[in-house]
Protein backbone atom coordinates (compact mmCIF):
# COMPACT_ATOMS: atom_id res chain seq x y z
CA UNK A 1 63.81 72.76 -43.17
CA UNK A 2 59.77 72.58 -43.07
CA UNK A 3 60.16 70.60 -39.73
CA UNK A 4 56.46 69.80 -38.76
CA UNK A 5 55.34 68.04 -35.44
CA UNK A 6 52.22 68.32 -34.17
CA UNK A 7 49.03 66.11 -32.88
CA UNK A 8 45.47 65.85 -33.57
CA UNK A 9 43.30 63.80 -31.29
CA UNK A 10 44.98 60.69 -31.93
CA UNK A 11 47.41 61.46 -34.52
CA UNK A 12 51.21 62.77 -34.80
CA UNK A 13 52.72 63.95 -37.93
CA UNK A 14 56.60 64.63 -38.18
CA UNK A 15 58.17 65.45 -41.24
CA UNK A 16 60.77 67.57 -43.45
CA UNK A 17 59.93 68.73 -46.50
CA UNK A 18 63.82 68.53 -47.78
CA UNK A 19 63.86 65.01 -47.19
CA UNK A 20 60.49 64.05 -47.29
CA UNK A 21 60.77 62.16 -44.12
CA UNK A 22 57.29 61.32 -42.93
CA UNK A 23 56.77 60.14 -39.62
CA UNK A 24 53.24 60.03 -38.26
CA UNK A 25 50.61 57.90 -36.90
CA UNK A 26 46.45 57.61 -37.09
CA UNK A 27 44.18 55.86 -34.72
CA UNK A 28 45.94 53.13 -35.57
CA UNK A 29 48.47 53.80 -38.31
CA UNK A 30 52.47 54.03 -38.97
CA UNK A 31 53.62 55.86 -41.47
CA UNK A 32 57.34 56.30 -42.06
CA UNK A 33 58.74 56.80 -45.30
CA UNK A 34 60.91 58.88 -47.19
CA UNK A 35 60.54 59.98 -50.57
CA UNK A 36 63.73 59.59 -52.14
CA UNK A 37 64.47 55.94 -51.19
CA UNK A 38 60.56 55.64 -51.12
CA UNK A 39 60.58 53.06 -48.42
CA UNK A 40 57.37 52.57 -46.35
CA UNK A 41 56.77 51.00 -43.23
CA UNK A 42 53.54 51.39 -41.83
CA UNK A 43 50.85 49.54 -39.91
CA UNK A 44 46.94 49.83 -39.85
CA UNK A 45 44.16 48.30 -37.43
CA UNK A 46 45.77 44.68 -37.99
CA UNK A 47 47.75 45.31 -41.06
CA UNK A 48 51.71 45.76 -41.59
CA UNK A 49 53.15 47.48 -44.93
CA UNK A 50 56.92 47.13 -45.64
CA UNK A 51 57.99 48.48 -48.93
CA UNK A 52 60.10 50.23 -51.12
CA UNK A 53 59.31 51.96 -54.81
CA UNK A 54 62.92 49.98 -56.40
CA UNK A 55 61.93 46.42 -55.31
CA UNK A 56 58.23 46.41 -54.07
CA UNK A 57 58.48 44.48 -51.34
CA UNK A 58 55.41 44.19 -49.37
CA UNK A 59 55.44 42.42 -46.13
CA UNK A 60 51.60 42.96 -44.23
CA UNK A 61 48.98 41.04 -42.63
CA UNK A 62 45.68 41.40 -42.41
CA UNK A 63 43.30 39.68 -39.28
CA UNK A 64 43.89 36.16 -40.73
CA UNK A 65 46.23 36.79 -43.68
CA UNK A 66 50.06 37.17 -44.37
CA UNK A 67 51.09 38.51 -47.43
CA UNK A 68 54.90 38.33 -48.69
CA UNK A 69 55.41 39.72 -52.52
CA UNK A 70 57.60 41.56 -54.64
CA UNK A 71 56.93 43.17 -57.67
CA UNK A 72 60.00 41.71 -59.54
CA UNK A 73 59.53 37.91 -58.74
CA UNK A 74 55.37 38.46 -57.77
CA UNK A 75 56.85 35.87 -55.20
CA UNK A 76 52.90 35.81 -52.97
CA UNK A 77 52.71 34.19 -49.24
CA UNK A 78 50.32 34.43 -47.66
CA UNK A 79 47.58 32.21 -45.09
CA UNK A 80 43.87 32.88 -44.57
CA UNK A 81 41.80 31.43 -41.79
CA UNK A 82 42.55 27.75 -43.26
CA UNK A 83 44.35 28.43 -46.58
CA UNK A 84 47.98 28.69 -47.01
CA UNK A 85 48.78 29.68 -50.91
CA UNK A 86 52.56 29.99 -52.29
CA UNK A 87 52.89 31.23 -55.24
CA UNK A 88 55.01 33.19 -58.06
CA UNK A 89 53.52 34.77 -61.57
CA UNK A 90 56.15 33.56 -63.68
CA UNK A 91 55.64 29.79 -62.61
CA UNK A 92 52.34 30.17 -60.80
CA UNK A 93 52.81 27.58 -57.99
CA UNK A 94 50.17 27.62 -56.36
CA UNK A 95 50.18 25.43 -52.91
CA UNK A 96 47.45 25.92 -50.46
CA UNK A 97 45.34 24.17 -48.02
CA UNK A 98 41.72 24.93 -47.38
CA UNK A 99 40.12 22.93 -44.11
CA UNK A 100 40.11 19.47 -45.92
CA UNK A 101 42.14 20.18 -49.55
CA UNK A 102 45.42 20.47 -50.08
CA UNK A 103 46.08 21.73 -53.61
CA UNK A 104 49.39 22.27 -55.27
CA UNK A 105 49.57 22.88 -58.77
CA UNK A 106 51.13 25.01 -61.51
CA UNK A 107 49.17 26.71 -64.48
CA UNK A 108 51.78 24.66 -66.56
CA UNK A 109 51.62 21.04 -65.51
CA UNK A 110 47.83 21.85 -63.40
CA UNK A 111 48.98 19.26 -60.66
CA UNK A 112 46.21 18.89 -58.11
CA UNK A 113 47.21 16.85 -54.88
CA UNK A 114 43.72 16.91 -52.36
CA UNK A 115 41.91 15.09 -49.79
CA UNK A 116 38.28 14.82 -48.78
CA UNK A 117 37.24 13.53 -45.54
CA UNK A 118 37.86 9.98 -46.86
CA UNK A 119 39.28 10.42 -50.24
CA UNK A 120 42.70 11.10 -52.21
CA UNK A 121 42.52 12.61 -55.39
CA UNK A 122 46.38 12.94 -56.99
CA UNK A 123 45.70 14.42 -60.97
CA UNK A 124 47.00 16.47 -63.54
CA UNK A 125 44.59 18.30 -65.86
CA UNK A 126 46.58 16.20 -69.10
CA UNK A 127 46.25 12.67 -67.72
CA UNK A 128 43.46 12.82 -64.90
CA UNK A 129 45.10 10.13 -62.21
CA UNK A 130 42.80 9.88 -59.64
């Protein structure tokens, strides 16, 4: 069965070769996965993978970021310290907010809703409404 369990200084592997059932962990990592369904689910210092090989889904953050894709759709969520952007390949929405802009546009229509300290800017790239 290839059933291995054992510890470094700060690190435990389990696993079967038969399977391919991988369960271990780093300084600061989860790994668990299994190669026939290929799903991964794993964490690093501030970071969270959740995945499999069929759909790609990725679920993880980073210090100040979320991140929520899949492969199929390239659906991407995800905030930074002050920017929120939603958006999917095949339309490319893109809404996001930086700390005194709000954008949402596609690379279709190139909508661009924003605000400066005292401004409003509402355009498209075709007509330029301001």
């Amino acid at each position: 069965t290839r059933l291995h369990l054992y510890t470094s200084t700060t690190r435990l592997h389990l696993y079967t070769s038969t399977t391919r059932l991988h369960l271990y962990t780093s300084t600061t990592r989860l790994h668990l996965y299994a190669s026939t369904t290929r799903l991964h689910l794993y964490t690093s210092t501030t970071r969270l993978h959740l995945y499999t090989s069929t759909t790609r889904l990725h679920l993880y953050a980073s210090t100040t970021r979320l991140h929520l894709y899949a492969s199929t759709t390239r659906l991407h969520l995800y905030a930074s310290t002050t920017r929120l952007h939603l958006y999917a390949s095949t339309t490319r929405l893109h809404l996001y907010a930086s700390t005194t802009h709000l954008h949402l546009y596609t690379s279709t229509t190139r909508l661009h809703l924003y605000t400066s300290t005292t401004r409003l800017h509402l355009y498209t790239s075709t007509t330029r409404l301001h």
